[in-house]
PDB file of N, CA and C in Angstrom:
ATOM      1  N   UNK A   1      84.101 111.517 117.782  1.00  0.00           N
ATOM      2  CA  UNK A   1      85.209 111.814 118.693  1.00  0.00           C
ATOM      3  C   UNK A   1      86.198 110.647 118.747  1.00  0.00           C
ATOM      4  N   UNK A   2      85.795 109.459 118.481  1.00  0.00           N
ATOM      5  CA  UNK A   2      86.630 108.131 119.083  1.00  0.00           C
ATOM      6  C   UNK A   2      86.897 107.987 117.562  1.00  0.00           C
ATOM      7  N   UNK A   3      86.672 108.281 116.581  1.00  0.00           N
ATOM      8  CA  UNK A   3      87.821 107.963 115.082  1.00  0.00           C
ATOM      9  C   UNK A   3      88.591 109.252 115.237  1.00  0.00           C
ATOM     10  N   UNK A   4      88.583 110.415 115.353  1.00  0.00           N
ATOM     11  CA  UNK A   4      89.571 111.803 115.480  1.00  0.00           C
ATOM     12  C   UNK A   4      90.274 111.186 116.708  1.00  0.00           C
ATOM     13  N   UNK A   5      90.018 110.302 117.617  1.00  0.00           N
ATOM     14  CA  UNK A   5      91.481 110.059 118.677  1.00  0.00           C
ATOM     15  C   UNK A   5      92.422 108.870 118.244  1.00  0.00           C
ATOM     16  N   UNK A   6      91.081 107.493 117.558  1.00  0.00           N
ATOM     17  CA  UNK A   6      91.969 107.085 116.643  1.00  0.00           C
ATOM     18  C   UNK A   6      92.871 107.304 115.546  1.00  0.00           C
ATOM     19  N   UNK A   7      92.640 108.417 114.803  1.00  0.00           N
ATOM     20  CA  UNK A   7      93.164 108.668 113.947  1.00  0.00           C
ATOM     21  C   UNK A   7      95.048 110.058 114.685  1.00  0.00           C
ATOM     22  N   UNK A   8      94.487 110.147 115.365  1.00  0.00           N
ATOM     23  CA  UNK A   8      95.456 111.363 115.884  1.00  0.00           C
ATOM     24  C   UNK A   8      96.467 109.971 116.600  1.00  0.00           C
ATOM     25  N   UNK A   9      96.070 108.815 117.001  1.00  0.00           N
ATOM     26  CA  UNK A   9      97.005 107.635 117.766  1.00  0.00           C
ATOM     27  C   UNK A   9      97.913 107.375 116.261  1.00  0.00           C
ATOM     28  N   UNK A  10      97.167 106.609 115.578  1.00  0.00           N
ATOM     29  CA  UNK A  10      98.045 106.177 113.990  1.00  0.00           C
ATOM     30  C   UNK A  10      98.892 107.062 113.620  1.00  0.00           C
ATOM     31  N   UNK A  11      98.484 108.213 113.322  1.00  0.00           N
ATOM     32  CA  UNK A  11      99.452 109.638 113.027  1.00  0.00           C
ATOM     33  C   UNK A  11     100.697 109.365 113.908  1.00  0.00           C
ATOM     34  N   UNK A  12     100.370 109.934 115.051  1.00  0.00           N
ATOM     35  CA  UNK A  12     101.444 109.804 116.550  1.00  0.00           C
ATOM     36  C   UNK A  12     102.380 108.255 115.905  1.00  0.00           C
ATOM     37  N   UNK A  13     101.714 106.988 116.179  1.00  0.00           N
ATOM     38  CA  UNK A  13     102.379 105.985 115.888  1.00  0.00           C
ATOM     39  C   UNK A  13     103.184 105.594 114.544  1.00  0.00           C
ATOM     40  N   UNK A  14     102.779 106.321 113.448  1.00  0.00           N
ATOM     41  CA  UNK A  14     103.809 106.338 112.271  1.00  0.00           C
ATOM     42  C   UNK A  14     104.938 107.160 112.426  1.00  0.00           C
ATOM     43  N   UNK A  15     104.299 108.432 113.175  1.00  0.00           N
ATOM     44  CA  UNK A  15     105.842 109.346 113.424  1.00  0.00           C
ATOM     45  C   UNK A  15     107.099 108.636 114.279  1.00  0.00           C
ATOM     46  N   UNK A  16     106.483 108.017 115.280  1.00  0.00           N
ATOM     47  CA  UNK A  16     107.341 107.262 116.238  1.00  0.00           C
ATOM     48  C   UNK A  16     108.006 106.384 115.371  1.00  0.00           C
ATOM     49  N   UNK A  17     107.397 105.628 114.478  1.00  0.00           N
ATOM     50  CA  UNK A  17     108.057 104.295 113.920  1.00  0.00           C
ATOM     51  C   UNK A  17     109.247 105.160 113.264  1.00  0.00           C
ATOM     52  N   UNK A  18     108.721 105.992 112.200  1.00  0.00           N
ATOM     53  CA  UNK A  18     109.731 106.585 111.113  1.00  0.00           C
ATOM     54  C   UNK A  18     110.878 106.990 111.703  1.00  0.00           C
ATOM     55  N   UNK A  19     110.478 108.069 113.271  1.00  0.00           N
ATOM     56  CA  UNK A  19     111.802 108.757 113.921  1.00  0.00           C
ATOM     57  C   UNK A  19     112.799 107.456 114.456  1.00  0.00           C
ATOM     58  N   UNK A  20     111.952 106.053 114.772  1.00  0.00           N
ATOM     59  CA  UNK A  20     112.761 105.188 115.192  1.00  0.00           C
ATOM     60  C   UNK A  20     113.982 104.511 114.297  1.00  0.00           C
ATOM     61  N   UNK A  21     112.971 104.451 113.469  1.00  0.00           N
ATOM     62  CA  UNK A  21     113.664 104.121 112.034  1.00  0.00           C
ATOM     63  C   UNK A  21     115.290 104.770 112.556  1.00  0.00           C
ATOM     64  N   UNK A  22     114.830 106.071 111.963  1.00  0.00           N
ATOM     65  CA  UNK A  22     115.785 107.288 111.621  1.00  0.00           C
ATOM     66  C   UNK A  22     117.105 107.119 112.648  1.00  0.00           C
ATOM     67  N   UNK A  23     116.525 106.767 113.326  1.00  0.00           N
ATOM     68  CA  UNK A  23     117.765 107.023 114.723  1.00  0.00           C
ATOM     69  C   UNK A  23     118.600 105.107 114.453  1.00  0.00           C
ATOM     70  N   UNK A  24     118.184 104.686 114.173  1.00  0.00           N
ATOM     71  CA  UNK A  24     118.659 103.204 114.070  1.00  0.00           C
ATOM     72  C   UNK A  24     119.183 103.021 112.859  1.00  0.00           C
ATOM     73  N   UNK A  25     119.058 103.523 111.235  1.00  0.00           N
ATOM     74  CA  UNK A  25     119.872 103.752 110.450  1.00  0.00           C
ATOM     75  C   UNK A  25     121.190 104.806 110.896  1.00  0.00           C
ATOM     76  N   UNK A  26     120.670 105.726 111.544  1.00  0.00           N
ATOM     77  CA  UNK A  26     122.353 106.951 111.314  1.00  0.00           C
ATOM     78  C   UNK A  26     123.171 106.167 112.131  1.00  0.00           C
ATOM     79  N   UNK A  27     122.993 104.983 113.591  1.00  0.00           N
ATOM     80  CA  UNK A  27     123.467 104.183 114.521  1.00  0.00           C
ATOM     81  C   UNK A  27     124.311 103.132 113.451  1.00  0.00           C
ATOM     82  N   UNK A  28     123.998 103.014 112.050  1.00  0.00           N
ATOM     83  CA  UNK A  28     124.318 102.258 111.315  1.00  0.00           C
ATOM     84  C   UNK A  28     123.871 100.953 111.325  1.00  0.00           C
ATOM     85  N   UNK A  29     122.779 100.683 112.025  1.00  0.00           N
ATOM     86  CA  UNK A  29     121.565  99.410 112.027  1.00  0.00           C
ATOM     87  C   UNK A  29     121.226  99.209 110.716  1.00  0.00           C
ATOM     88  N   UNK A  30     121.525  98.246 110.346  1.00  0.00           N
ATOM     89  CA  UNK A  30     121.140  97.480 108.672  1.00  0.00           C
ATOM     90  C   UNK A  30     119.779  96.887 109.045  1.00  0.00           C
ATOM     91  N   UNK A  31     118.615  97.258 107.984  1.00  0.00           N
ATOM     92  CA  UNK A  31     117.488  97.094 108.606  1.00  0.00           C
ATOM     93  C   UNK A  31     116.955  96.588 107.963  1.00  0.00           C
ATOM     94  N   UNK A  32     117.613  96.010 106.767  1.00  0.00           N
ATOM     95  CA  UNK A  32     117.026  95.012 105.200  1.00  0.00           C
ATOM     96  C   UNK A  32     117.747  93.742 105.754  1.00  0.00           C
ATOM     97  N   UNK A  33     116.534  92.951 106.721  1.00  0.00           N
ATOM     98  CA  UNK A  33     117.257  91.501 106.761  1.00  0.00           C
ATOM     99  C   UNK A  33     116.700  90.888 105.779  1.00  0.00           C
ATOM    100  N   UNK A  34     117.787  89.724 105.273  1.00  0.00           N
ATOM    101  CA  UNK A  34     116.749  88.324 104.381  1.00  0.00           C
ATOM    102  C   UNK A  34     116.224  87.754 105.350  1.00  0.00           C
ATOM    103  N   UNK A  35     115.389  86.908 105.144  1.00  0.00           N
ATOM    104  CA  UNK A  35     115.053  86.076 106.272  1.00  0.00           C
ATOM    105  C   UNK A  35     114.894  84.886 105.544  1.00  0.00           C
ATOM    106  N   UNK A  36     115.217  83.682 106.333  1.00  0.00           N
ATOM    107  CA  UNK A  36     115.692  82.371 105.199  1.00  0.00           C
ATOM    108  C   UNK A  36     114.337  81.555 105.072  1.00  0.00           C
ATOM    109  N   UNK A  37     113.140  81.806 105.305  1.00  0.00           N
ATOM    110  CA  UNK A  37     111.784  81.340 104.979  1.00  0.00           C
ATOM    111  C   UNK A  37     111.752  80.876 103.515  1.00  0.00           C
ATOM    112  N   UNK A  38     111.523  82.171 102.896  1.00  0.00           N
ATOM    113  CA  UNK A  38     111.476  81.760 101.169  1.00  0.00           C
ATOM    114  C   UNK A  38     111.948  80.724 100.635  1.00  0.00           C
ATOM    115  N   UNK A  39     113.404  80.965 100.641  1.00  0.00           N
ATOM    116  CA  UNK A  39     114.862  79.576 100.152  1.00  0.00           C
ATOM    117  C   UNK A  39     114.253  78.574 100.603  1.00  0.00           C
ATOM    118  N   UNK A  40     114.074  78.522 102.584  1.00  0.00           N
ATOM    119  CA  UNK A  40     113.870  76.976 103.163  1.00  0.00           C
ATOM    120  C   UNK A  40     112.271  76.563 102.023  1.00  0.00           C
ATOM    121  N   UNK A  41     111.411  77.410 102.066  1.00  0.00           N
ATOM    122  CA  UNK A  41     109.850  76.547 101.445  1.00  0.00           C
ATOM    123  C   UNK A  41     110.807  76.088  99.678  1.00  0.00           C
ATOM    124  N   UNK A  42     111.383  76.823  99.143  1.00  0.00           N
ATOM    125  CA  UNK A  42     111.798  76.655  98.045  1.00  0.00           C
ATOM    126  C   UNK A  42     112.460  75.376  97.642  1.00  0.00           C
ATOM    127  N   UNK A  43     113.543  75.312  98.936  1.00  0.00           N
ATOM    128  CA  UNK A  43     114.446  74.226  98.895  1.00  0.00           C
ATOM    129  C   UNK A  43     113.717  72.926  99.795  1.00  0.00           C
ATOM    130  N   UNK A  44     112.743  72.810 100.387  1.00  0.00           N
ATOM    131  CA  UNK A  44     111.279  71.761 100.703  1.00  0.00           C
ATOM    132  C   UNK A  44     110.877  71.139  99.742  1.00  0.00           C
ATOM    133  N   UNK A  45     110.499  72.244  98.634  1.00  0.00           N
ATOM    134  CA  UNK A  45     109.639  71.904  97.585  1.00  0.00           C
ATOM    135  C   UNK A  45     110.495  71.184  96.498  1.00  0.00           C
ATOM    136  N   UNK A  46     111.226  71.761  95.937  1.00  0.00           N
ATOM    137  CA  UNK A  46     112.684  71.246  95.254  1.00  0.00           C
ATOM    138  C   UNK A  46     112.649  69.693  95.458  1.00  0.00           C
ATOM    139  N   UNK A  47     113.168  69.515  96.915  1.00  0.00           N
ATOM    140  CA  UNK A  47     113.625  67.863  97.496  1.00  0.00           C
ATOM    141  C   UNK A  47     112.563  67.393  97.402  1.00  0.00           C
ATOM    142  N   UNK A  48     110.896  67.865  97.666  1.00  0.00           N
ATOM    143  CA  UNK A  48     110.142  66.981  97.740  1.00  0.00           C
ATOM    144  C   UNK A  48     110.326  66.471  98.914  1.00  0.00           C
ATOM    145  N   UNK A  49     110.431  66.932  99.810  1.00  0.00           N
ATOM    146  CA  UNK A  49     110.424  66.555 101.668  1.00  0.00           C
ATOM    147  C   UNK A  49     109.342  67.369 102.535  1.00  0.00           C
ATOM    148  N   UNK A  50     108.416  67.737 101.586  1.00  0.00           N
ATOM    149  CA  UNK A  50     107.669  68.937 102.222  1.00  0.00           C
ATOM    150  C   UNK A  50     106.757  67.744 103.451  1.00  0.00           C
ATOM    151  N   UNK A  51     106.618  66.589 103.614  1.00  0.00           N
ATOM    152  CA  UNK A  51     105.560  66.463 104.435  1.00  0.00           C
ATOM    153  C   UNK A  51     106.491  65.096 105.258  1.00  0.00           C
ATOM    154  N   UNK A  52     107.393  65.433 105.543  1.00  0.00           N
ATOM    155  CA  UNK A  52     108.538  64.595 106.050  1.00  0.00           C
ATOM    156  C   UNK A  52     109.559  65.506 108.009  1.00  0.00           C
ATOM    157  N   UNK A  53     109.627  64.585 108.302  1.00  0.00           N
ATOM    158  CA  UNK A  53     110.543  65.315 109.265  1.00  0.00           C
ATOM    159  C   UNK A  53     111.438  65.841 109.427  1.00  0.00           C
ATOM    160  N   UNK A  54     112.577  65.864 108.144  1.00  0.00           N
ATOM    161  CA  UNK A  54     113.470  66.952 107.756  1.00  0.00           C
ATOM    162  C   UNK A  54     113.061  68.354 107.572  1.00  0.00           C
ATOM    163  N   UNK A  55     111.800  68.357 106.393  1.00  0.00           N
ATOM    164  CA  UNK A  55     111.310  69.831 106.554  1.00  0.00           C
ATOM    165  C   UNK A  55     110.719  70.550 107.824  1.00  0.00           C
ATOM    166  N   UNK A  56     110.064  69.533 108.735  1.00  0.00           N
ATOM    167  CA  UNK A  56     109.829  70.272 109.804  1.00  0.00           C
ATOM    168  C   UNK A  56     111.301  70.255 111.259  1.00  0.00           C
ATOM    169  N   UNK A  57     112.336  69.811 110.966  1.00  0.00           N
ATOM    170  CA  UNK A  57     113.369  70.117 111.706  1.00  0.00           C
ATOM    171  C   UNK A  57     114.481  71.340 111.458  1.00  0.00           C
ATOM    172  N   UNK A  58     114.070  71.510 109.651  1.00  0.00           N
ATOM    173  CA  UNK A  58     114.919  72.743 109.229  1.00  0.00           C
ATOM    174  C   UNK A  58     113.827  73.659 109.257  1.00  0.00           C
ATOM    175  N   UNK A  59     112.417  73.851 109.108  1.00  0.00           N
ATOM    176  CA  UNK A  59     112.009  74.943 109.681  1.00  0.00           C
ATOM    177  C   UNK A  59     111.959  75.565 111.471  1.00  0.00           C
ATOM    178  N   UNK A  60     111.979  74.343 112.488  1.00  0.00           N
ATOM    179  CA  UNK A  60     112.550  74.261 113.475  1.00  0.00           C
ATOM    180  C   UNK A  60     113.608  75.293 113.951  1.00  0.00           C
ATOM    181  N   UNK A  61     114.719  74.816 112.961  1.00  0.00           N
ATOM    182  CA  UNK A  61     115.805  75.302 112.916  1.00  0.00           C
ATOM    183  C   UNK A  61     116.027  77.111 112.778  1.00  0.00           C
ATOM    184  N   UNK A  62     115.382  76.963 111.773  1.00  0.00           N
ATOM    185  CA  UNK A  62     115.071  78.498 111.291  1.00  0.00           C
ATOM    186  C   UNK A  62     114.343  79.291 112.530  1.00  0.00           C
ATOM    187  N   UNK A  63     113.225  78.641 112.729  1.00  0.00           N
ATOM    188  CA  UNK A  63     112.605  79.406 113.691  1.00  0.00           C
ATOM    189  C   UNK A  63     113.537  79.772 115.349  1.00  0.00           C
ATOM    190  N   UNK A  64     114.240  78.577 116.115  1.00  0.00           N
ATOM    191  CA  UNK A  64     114.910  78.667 117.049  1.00  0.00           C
ATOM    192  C   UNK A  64     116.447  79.866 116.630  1.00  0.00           C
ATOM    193  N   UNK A  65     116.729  80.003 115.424  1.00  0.00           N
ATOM    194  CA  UNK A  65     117.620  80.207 115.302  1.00  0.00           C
ATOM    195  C   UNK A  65     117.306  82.045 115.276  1.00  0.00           C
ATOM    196  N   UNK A  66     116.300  82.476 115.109  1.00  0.00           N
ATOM    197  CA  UNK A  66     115.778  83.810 114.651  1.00  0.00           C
ATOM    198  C   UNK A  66     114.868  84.050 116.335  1.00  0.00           C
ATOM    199  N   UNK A  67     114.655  83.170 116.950  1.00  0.00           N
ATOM    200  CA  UNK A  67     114.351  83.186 118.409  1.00  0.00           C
ATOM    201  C   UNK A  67     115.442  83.721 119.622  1.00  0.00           C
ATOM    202  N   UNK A  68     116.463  83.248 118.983  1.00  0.00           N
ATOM    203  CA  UNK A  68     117.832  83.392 119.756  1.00  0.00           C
ATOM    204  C   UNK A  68     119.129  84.401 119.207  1.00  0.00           C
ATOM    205  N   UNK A  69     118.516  85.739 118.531  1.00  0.00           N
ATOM    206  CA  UNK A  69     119.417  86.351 118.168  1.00  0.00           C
ATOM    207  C   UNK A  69     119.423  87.301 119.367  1.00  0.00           C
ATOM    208  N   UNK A  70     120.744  87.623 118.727  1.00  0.00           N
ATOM    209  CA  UNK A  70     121.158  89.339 120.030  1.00  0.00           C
ATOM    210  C   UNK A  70     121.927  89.818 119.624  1.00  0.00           C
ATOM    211  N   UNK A  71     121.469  91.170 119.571  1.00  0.00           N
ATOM    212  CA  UNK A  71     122.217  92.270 119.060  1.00  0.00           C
ATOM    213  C   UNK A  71     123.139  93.019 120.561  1.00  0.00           C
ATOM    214  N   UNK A  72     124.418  93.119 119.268  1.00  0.00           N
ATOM    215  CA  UNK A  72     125.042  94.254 119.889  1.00  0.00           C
ATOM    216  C   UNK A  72     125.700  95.357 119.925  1.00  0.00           C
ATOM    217  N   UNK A  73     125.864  96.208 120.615  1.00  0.00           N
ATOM    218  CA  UNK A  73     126.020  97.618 119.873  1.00  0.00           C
ATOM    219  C   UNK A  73     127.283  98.457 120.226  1.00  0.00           C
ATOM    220  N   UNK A  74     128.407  98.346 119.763  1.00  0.00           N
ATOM    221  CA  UNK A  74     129.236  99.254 120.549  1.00  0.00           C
ATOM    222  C   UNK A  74     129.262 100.695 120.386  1.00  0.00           C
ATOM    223  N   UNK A  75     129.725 101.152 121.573  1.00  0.00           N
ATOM    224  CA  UNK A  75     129.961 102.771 121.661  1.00  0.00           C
ATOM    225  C   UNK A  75     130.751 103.256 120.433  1.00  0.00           C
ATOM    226  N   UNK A  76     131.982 102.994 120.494  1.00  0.00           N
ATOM    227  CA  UNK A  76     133.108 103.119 120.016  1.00  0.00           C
ATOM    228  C   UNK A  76     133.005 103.293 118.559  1.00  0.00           C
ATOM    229  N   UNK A  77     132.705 101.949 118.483  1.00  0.00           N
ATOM    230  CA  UNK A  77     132.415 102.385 116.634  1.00  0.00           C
ATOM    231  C   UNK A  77     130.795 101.554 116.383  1.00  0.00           C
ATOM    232  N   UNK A  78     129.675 102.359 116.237  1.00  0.00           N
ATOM    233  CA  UNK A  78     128.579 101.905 116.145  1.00  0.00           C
ATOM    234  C   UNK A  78     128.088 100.758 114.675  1.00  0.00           C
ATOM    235  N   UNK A  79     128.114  99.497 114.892  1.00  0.00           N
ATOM    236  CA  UNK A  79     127.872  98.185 114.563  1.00  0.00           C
ATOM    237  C   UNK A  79     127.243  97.196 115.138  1.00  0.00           C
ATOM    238  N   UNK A  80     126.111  96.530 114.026  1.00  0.00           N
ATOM    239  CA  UNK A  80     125.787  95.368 115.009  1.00  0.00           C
ATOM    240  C   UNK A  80     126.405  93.943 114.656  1.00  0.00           C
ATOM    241  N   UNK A  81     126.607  93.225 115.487  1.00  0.00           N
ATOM    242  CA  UNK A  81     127.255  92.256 115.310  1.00  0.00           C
ATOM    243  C   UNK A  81     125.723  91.004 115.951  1.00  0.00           C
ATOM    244  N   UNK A  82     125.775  90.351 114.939  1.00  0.00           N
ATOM    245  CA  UNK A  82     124.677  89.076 115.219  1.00  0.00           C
ATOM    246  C   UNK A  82     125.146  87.754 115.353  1.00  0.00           C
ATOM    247  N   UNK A  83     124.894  87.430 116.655  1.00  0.00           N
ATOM    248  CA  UNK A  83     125.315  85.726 116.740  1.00  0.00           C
ATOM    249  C   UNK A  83     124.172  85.350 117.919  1.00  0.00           C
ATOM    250  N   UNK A  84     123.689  83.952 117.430  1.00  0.00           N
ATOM    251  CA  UNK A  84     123.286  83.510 118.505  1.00  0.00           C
ATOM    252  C   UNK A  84     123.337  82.645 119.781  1.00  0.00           C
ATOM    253  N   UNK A  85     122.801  82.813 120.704  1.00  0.00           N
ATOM    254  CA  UNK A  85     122.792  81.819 121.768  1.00  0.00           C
ATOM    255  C   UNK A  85     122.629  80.553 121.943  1.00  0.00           C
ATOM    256  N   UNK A  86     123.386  79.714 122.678  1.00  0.00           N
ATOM    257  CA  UNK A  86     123.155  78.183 122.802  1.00  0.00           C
ATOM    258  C   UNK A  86     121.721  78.123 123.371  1.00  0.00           C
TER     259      UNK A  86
END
């Protein structure tokens, strides 16, 4: 009984994700972010700063900076516009 309710929750919870999806693309929500992880370990490794306090102030960086986004959405003409907060 308790895997047929688990399994009927997962079901339920993929439909939700997908319909969410759905409704946040036609809104025109771009939903393929980069995210600058990769580049920053890339460009660490490159300089050879990987065990230095630059690499841990630009991952810092990265992280506060992806901490402090906000979206917004207008009526009018549906777009998000991303900037972050001090």
């Amino acid at each position: 009984m308790l895997y047929f309710v688990q399994e009927v929750y997962e079901q339920q919870k993929e439909l939700i994700l997908l319909g969410e999806r759905v409704v946040l693309v036609t809104l025109g929500f771009d939903l393929n972010i980069q995210h600058p992880y990769k580049p920053l370990v890339e460009a660490i490794g490159r300089f050879k700063v990987a065990q230095s306090a630059l690499a841990q102030v630009a991952w810092n960086f990265v992280n506060d900076g992806y901490a402090k986004i906000t979206l917004l959405v207008t009526k009018s003409n549906p777009q998000i516009c991303l900037f972050t907060t001090p």
